[in-house]
C-alpha atoms as a PDB file:
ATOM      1  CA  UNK A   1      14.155 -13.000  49.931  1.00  0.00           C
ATOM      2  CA  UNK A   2      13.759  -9.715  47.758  1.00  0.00           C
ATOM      3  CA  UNK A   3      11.502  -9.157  45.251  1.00  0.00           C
ATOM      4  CA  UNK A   4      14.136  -8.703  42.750  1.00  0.00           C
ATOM      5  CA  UNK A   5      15.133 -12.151  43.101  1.00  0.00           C
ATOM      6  CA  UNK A   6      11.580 -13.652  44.091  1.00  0.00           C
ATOM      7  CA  UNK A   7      10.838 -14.227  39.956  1.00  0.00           C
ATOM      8  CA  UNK A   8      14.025 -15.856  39.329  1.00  0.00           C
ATOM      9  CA  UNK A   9      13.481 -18.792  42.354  1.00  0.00           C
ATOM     10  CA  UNK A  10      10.156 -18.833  41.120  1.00  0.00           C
ATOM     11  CA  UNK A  11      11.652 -19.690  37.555  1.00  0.00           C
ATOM     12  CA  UNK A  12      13.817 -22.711  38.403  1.00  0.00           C
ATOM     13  CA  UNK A  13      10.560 -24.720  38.962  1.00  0.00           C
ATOM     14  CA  UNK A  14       9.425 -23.746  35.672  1.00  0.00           C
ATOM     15  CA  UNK A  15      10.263 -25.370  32.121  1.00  0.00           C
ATOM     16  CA  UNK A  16      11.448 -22.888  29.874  1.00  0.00           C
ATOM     17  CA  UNK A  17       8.365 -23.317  27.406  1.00  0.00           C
ATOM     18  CA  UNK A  18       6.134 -23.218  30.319  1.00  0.00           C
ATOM     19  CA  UNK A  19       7.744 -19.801  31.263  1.00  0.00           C
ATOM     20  CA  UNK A  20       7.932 -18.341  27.927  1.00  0.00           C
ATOM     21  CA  UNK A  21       4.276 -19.481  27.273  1.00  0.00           C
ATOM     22  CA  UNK A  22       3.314 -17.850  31.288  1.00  0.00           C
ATOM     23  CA  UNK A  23       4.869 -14.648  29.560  1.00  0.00           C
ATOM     24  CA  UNK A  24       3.476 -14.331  26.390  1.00  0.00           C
ATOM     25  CA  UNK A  25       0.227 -14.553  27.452  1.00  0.00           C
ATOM     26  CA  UNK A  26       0.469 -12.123  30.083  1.00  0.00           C
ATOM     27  CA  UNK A  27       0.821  -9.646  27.020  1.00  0.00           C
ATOM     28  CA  UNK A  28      -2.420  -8.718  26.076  1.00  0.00           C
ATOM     29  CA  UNK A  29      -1.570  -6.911  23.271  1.00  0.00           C
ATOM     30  CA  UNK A  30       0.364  -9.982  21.649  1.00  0.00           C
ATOM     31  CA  UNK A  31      -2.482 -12.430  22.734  1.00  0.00           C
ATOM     32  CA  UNK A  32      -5.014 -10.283  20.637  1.00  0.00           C
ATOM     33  CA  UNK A  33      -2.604 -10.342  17.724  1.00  0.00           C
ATOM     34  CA  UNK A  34      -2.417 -14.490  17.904  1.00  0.00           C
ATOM     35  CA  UNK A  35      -5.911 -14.371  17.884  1.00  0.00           C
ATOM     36  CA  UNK A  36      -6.056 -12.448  14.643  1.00  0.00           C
ATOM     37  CA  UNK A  37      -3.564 -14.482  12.997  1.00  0.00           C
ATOM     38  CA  UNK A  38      -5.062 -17.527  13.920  1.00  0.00           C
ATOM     39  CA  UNK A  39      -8.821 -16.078  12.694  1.00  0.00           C
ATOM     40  CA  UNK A  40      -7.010 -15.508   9.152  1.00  0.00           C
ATOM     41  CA  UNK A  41      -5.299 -18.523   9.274  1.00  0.00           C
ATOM     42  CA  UNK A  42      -8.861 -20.301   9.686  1.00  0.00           C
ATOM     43  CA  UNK A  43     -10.227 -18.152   7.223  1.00  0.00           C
ATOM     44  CA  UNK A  44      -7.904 -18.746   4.408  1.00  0.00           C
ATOM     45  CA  UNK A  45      -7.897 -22.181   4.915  1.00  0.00           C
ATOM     46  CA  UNK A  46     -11.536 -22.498   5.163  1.00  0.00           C
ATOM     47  CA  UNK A  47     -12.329 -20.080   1.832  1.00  0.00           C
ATOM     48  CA  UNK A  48     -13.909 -22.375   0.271  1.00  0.00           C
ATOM     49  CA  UNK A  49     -16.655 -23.210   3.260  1.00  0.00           C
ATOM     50  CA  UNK A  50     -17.011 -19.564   4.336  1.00  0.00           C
ATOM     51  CA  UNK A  51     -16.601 -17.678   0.484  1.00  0.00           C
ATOM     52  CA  UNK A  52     -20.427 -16.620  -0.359  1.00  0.00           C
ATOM     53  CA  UNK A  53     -19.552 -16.709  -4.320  1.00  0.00           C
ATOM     54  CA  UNK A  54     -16.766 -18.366  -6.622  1.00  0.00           C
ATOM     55  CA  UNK A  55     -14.191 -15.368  -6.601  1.00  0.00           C
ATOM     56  CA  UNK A  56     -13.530 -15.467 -10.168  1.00  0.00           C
ATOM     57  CA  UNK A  57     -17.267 -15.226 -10.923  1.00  0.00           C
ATOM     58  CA  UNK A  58     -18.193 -12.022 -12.822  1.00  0.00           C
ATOM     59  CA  UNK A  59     -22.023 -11.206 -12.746  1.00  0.00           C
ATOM     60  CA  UNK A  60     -22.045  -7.924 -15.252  1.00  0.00           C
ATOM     61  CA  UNK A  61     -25.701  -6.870 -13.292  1.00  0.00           C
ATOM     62  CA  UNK A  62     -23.813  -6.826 -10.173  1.00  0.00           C
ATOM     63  CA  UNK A  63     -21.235  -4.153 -11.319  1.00  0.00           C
ATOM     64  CA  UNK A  64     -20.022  -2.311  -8.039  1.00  0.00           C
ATOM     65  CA  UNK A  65     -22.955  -2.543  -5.703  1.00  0.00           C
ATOM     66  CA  UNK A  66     -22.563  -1.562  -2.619  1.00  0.00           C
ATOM     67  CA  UNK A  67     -22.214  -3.475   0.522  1.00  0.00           C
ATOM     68  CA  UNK A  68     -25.501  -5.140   1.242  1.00  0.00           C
ATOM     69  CA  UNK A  69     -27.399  -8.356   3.104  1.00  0.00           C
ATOM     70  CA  UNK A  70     -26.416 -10.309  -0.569  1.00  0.00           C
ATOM     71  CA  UNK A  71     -22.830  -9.258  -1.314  1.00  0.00           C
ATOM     72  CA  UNK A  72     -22.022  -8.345   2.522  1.00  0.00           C
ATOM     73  CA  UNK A  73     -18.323  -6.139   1.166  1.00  0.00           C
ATOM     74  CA  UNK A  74     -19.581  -5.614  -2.059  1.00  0.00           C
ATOM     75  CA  UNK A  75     -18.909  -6.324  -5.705  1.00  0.00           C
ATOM     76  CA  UNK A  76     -15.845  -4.969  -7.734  1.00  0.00           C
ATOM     77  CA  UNK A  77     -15.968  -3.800 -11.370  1.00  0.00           C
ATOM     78  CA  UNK A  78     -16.553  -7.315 -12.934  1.00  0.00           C
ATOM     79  CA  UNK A  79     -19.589  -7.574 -10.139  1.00  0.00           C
ATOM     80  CA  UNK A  80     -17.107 -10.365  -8.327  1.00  0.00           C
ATOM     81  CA  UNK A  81     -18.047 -10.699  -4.842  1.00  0.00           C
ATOM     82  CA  UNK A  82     -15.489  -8.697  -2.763  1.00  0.00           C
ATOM     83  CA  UNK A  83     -16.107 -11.045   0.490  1.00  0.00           C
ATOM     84  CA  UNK A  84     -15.142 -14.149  -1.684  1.00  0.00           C
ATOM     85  CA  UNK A  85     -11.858 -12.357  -3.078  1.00  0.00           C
ATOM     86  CA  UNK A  86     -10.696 -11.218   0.118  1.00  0.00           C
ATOM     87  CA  UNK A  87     -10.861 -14.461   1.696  1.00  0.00           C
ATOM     88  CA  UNK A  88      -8.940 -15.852  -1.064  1.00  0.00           C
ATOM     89  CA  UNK A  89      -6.893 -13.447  -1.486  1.00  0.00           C
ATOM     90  CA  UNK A  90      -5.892 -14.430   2.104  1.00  0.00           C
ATOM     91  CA  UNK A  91      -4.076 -17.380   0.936  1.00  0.00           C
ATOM     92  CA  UNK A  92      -1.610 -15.779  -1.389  1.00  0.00           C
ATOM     93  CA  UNK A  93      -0.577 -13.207   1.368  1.00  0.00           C
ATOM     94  CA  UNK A  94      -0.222 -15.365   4.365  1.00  0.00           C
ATOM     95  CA  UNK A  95       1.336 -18.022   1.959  1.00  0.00           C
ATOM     96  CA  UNK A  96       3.543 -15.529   0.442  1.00  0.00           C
ATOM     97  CA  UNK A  97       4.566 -14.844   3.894  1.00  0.00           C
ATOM     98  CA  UNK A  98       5.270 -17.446   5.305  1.00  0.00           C
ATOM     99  CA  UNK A  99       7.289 -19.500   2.935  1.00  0.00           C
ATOM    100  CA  UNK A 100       9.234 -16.224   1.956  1.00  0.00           C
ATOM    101  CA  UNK A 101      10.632 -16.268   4.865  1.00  0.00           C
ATOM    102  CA  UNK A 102      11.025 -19.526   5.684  1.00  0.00           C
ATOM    103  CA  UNK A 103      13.259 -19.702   2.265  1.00  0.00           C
ATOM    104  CA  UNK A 104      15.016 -16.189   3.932  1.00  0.00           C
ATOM    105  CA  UNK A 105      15.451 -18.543   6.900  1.00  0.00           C
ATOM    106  CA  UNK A 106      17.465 -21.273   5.089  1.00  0.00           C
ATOM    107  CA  UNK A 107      19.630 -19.148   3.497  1.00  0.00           C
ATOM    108  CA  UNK A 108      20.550 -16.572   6.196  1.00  0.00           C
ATOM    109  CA  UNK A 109      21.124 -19.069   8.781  1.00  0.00           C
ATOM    110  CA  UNK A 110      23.667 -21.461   7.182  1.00  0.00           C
ATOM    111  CA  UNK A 111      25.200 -18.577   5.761  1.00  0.00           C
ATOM    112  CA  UNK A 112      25.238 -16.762   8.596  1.00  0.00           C
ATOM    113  CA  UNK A 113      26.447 -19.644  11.005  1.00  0.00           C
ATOM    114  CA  UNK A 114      29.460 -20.267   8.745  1.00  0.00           C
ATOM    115  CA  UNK A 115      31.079 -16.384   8.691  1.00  0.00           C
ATOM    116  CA  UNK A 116      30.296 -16.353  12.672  1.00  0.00           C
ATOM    117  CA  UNK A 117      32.236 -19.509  13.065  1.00  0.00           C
ATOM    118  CA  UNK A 118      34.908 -19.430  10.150  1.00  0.00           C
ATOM    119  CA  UNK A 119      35.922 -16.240  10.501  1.00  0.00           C
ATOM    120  CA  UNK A 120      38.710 -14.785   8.464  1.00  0.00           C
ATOM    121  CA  UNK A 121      38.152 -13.909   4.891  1.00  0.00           C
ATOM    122  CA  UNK A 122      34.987 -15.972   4.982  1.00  0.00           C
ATOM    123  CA  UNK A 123      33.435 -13.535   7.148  1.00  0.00           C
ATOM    124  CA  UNK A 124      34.544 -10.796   5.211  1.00  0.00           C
ATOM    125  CA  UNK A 125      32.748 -11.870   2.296  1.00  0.00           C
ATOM    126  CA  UNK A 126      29.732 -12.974   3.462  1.00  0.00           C
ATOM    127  CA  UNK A 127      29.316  -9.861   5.513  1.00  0.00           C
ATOM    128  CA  UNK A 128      30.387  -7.259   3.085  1.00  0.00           C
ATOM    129  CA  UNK A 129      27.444  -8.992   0.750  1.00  0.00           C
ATOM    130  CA  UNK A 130      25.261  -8.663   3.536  1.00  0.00           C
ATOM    131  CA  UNK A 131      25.753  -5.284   3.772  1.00  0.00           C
ATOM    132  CA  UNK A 132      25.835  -4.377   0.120  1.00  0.00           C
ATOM    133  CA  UNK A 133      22.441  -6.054   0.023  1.00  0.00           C
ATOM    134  CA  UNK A 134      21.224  -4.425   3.140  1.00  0.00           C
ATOM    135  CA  UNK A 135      22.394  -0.525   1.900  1.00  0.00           C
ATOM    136  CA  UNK A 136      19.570  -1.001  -0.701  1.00  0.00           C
ATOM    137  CA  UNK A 137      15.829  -0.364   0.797  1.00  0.00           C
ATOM    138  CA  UNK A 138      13.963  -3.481   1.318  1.00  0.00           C
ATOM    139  CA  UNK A 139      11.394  -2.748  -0.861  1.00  0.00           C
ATOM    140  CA  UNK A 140      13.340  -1.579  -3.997  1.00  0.00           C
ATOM    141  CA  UNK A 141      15.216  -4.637  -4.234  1.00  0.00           C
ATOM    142  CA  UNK A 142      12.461  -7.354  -3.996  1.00  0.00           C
ATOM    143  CA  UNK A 143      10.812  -5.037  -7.111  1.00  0.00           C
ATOM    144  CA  UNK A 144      14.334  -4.890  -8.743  1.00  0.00           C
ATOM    145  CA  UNK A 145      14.580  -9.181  -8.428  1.00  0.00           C
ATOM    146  CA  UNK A 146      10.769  -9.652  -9.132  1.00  0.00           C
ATOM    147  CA  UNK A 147      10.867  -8.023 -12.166  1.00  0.00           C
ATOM    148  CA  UNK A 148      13.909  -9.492 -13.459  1.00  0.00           C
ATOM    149  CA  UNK A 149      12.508 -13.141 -12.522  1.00  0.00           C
ATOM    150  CA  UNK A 150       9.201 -12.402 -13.731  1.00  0.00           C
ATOM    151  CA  UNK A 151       6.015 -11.521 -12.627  1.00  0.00           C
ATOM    152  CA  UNK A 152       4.197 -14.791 -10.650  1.00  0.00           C
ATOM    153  CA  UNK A 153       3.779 -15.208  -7.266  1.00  0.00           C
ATOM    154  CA  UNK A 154       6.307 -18.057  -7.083  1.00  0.00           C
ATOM    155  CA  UNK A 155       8.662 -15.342  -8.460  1.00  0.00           C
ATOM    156  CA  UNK A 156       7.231 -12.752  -5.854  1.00  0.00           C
ATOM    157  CA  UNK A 157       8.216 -15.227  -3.299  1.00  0.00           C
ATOM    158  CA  UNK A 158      11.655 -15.754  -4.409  1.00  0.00           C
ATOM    159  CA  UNK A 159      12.492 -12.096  -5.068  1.00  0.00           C
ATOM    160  CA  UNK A 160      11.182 -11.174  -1.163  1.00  0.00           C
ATOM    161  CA  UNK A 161      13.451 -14.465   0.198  1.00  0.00           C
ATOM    162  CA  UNK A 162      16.456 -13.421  -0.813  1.00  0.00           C
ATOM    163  CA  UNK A 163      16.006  -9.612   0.094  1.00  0.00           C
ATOM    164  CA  UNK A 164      15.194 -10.905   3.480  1.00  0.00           C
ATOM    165  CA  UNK A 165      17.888 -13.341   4.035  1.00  0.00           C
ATOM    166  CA  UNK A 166      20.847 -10.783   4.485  1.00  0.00           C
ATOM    167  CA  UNK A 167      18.703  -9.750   8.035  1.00  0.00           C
ATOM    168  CA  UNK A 168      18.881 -13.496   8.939  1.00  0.00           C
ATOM    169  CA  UNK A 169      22.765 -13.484   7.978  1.00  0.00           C
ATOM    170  CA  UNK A 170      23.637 -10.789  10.127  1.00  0.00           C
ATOM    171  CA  UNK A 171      21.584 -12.018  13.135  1.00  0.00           C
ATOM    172  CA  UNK A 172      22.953 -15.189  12.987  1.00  0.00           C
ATOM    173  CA  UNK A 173      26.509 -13.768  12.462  1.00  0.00           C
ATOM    174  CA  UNK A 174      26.238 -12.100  15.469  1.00  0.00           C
ATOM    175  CA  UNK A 175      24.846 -14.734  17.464  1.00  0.00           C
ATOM    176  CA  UNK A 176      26.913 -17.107  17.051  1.00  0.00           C
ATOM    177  CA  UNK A 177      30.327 -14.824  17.615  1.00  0.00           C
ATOM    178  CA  UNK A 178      28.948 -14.425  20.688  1.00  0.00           C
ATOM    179  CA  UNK A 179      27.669 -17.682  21.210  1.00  0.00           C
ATOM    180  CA  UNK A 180      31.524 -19.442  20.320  1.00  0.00           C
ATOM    181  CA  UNK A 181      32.675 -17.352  23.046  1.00  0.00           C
ATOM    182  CA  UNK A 182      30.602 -18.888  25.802  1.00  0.00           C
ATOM    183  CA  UNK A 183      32.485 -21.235  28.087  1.00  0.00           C
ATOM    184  CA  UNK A 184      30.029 -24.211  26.879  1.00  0.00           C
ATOM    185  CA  UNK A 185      31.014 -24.012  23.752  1.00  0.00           C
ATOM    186  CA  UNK A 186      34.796 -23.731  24.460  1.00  0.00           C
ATOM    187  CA  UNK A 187      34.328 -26.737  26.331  1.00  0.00           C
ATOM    188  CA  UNK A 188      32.685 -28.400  23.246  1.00  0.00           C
ATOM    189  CA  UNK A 189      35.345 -27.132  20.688  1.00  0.00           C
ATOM    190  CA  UNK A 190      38.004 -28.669  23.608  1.00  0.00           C
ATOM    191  CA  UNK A 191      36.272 -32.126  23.558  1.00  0.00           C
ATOM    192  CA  UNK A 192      37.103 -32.181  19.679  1.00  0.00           C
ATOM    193  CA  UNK A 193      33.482 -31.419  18.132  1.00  0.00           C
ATOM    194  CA  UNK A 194      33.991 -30.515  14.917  1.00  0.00           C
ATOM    195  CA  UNK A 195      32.703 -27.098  13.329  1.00  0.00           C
ATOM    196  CA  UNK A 196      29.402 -28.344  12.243  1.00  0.00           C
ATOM    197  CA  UNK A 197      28.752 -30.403  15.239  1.00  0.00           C
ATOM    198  CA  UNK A 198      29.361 -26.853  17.196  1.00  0.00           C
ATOM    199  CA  UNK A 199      26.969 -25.100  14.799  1.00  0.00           C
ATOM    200  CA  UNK A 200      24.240 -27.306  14.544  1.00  0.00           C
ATOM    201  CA  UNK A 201      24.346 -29.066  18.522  1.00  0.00           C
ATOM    202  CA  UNK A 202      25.637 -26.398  20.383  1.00  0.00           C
ATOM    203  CA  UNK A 203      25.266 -22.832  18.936  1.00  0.00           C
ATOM    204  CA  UNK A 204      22.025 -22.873  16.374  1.00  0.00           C
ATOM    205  CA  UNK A 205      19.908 -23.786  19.695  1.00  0.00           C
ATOM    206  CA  UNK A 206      21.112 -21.116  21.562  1.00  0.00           C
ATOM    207  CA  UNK A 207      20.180 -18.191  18.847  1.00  0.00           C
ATOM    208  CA  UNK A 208      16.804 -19.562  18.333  1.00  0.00           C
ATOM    209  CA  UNK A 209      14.641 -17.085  20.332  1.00  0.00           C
ATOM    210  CA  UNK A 210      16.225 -14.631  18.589  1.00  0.00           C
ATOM    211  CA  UNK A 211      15.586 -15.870  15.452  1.00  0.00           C
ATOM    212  CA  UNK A 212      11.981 -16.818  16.084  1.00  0.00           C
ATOM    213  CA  UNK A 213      11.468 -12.739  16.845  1.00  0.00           C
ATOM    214  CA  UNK A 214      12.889 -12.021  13.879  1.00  0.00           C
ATOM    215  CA  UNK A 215      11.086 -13.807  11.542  1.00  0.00           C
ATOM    216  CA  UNK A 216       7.803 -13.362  12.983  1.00  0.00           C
ATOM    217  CA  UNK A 217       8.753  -9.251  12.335  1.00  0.00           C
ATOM    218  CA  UNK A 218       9.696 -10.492   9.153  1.00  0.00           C
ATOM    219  CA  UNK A 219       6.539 -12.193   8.204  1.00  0.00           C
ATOM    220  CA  UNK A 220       4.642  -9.274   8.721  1.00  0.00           C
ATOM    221  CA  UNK A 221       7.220  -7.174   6.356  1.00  0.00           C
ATOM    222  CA  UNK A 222       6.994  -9.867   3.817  1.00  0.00           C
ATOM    223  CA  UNK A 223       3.209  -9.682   3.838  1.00  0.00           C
ATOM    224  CA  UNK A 224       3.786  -6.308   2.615  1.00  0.00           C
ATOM    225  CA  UNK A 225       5.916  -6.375   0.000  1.00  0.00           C
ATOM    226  CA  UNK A 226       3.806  -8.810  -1.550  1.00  0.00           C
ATOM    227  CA  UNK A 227       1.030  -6.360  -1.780  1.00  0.00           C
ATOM    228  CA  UNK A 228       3.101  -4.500  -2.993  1.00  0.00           C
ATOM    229  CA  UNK A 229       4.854  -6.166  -5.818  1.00  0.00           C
ATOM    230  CA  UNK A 230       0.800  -7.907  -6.757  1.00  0.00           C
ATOM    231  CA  UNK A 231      -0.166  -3.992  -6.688  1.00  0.00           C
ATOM    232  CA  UNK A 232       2.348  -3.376  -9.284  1.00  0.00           C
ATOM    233  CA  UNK A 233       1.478  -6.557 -11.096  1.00  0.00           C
ATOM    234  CA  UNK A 234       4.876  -8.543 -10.564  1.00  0.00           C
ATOM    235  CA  UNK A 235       3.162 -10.736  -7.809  1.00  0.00           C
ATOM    236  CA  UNK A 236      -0.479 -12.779  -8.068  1.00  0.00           C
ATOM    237  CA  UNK A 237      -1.503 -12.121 -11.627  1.00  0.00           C
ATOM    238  CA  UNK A 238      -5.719 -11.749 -12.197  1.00  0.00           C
ATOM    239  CA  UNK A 239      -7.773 -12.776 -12.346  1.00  0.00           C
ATOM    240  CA  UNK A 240      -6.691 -14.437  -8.873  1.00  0.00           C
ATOM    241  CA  UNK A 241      -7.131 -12.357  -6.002  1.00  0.00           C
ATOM    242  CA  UNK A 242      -4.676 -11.190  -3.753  1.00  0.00           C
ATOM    243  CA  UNK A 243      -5.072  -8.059  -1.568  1.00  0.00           C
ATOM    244  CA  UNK A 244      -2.221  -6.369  -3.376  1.00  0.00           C
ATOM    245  CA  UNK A 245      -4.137  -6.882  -6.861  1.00  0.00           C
ATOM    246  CA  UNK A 246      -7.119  -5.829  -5.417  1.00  0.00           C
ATOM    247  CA  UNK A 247      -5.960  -2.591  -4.371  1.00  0.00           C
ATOM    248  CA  UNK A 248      -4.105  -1.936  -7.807  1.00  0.00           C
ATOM    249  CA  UNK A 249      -8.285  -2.393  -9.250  1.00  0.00           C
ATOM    250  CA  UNK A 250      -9.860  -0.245  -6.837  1.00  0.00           C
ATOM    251  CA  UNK A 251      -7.112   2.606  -7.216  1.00  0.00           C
ATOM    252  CA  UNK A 252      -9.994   3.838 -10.212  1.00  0.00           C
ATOM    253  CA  UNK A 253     -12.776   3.849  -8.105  1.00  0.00           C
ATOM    254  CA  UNK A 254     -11.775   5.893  -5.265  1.00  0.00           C
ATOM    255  CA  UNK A 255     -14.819   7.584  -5.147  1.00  0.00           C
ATOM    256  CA  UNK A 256     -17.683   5.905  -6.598  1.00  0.00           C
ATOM    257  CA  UNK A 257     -16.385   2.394  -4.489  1.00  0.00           C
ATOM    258  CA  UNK A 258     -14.258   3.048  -1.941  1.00  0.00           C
ATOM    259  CA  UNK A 259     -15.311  -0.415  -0.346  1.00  0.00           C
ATOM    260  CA  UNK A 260     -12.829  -2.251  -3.185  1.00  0.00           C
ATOM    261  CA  UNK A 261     -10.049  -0.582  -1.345  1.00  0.00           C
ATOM    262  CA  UNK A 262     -10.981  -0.373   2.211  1.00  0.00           C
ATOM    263  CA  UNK A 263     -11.919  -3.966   2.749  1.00  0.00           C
ATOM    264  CA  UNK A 264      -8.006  -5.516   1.351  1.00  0.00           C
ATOM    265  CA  UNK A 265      -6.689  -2.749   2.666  1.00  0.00           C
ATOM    266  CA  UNK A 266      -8.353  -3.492   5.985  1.00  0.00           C
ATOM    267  CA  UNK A 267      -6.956  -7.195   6.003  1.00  0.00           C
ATOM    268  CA  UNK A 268      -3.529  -6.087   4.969  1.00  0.00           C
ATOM    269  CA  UNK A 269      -3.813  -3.398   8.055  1.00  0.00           C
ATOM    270  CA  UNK A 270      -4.796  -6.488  10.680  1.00  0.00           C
ATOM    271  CA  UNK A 271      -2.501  -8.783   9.664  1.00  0.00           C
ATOM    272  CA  UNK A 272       0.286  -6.478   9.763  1.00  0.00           C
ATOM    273  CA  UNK A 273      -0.530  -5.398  12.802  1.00  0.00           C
ATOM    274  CA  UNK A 274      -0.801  -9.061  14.478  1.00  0.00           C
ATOM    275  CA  UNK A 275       2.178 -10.345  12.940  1.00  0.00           C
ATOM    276  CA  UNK A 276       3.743  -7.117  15.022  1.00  0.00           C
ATOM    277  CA  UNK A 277       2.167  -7.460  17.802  1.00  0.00           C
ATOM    278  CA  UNK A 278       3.012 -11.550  18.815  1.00  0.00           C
ATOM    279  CA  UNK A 279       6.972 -10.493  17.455  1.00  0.00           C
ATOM    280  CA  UNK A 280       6.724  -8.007  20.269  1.00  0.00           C
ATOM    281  CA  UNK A 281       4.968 -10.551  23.006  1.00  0.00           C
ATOM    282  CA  UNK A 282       7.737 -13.271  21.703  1.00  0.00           C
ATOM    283  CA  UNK A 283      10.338 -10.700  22.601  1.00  0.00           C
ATOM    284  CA  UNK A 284       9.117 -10.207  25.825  1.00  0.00           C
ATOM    285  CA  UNK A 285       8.553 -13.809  26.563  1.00  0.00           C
ATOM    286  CA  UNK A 286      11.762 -15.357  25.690  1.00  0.00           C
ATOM    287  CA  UNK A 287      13.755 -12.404  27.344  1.00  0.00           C
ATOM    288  CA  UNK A 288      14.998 -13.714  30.444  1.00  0.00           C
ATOM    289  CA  UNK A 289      15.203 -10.330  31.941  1.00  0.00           C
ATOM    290  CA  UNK A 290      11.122  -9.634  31.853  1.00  0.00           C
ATOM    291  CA  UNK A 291      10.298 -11.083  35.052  1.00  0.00           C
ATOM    292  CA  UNK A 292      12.561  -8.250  36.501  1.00  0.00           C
ATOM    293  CA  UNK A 293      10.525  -5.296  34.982  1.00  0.00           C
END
């Protein structure tokens, strides 16, 4: 037997979790970045345990001290406790995250399911909105629909869903073209499954790892713009924290406390960068072409 064919007879005694899971952890890189996630994850949950000081807690004869054994990343201009706000603060970015996408989620891939499968003028529409949406930068467009719903983080949520969702459309556009042309589907559509029994039974489960990529990717993108839109003041309003907010304070002490932006901007940098890294080991693990490489 050659070694190009070795992995592949080792495979068909593996489950296909068990193999995706033997892959992904082989990737150190992505292991690291589950281990961050999950570290947050804890962390946010577990604020109230681990948070030295109430957040919201101004002390005026603790205005921007310095990191030190009592206020271990420092207090910000109202003397709140920088540790405290950053592990809150936590919440509303992995939260806003998260169910951001998870709302992109169940609008791109219904919509995107029905113009891969109706084709016609159907697809027509739905992709030519896609792509309308999609010609306008990511980031513009969640500011554009925050601002007109209002600022909240709710609203922040919303406005970053439905940018999103036109990625999820198009993904699961293509996907499922492709996937209607297989010959187990053909077979399906011959038996006389109807067109959601083909979407939901016999072509969503086949564009899953796809999708799973994708919205991890996502999550980390989402994370951003959430910062973003709370740095311009259209996401978490104060005096709750949220990294984005947090930044927007510091931005006037640059210089004399440079700790109020490093430490959010710090947590924004890790998360980002975990979120990226487990996409990429996801990628890698559910491709069934990585045991060849």
């Amino acid at each position: 037997m050659s070694t190009t064919t070795l992995p592949a007879a080792l495979d068909r005694g593996e489950s296909p979790t068990r193999r995706a899971i033997r892959r992904f952890l082989r990737h150190r890189l992505a292991v690291f970045g589950l281990v961050v996630i999950v570290l947050f994850v804890l962390a946010a949950a577990c604020a109230p345990l681990l948070a030295p000081a109430d957040p919201l807690a101004t002390s005026w004869s603790a205005i921007r001290k310095a990191p030190s054994a009592a206020h271990w990343f420092g207090t910000d201009e109202n003397g709140r406790d920088v540790l405290s706000r950053v592990l809150y603060g936590a919440r509303a970015s992995l939260l806003a995250g998260v169910v951001s996408v998870l709302v992109a989620l169940l609008i791109g891939v219904p919509v995107g399911l029905l113009a891969g499968l109706a084709g016609g003028w159907t697809d027509t529409v739905i992709s030519r909105v896609a792509d309308a949406m999609l010609s306008v930068p990511f980031l513009i467009l969640a500011i554009a629909l925050a601002a007109f719903l209002g600022p909240a983080l709710e609203n922040a949520m919303l406005a970053i869903a439905i940018t999103a969702s036109p990625v999820f459309v198009r993904l699961t556009r293509g996907m499922a073209m492709e996937a209607k042309a297989t010959d187990w589907v053909e077979a399906a559509r011959a038996l006389g499954n109807p067109p959601w029994r083909l979407g939901l039974l016999h072509v969503l489960p086949n564009i899953v790892p796809p999708l799973l990529v994708q919205a991890t990717l996502s999550i980390a993108e989402a994370i951003i713009a959430e910062a973003s839109l709370s740095f311009l003041g259209l996401g978490q309003q104060p005096p709750a924290p949220s990294w984005g907010s947090m930044l927007n304070s510091a931005q006037r002490f640059l210089t004399q406390a440079p700790w109020l932006a490093i430490f959010p901007g710090l947590a924004i940098f890790l998360v980002v960068l975990a979120f990226n890294l487990v996409g990429d080991g996801l990628r890698d693990a559910l491709d069934p072409r990585s045991d060849r490489r």
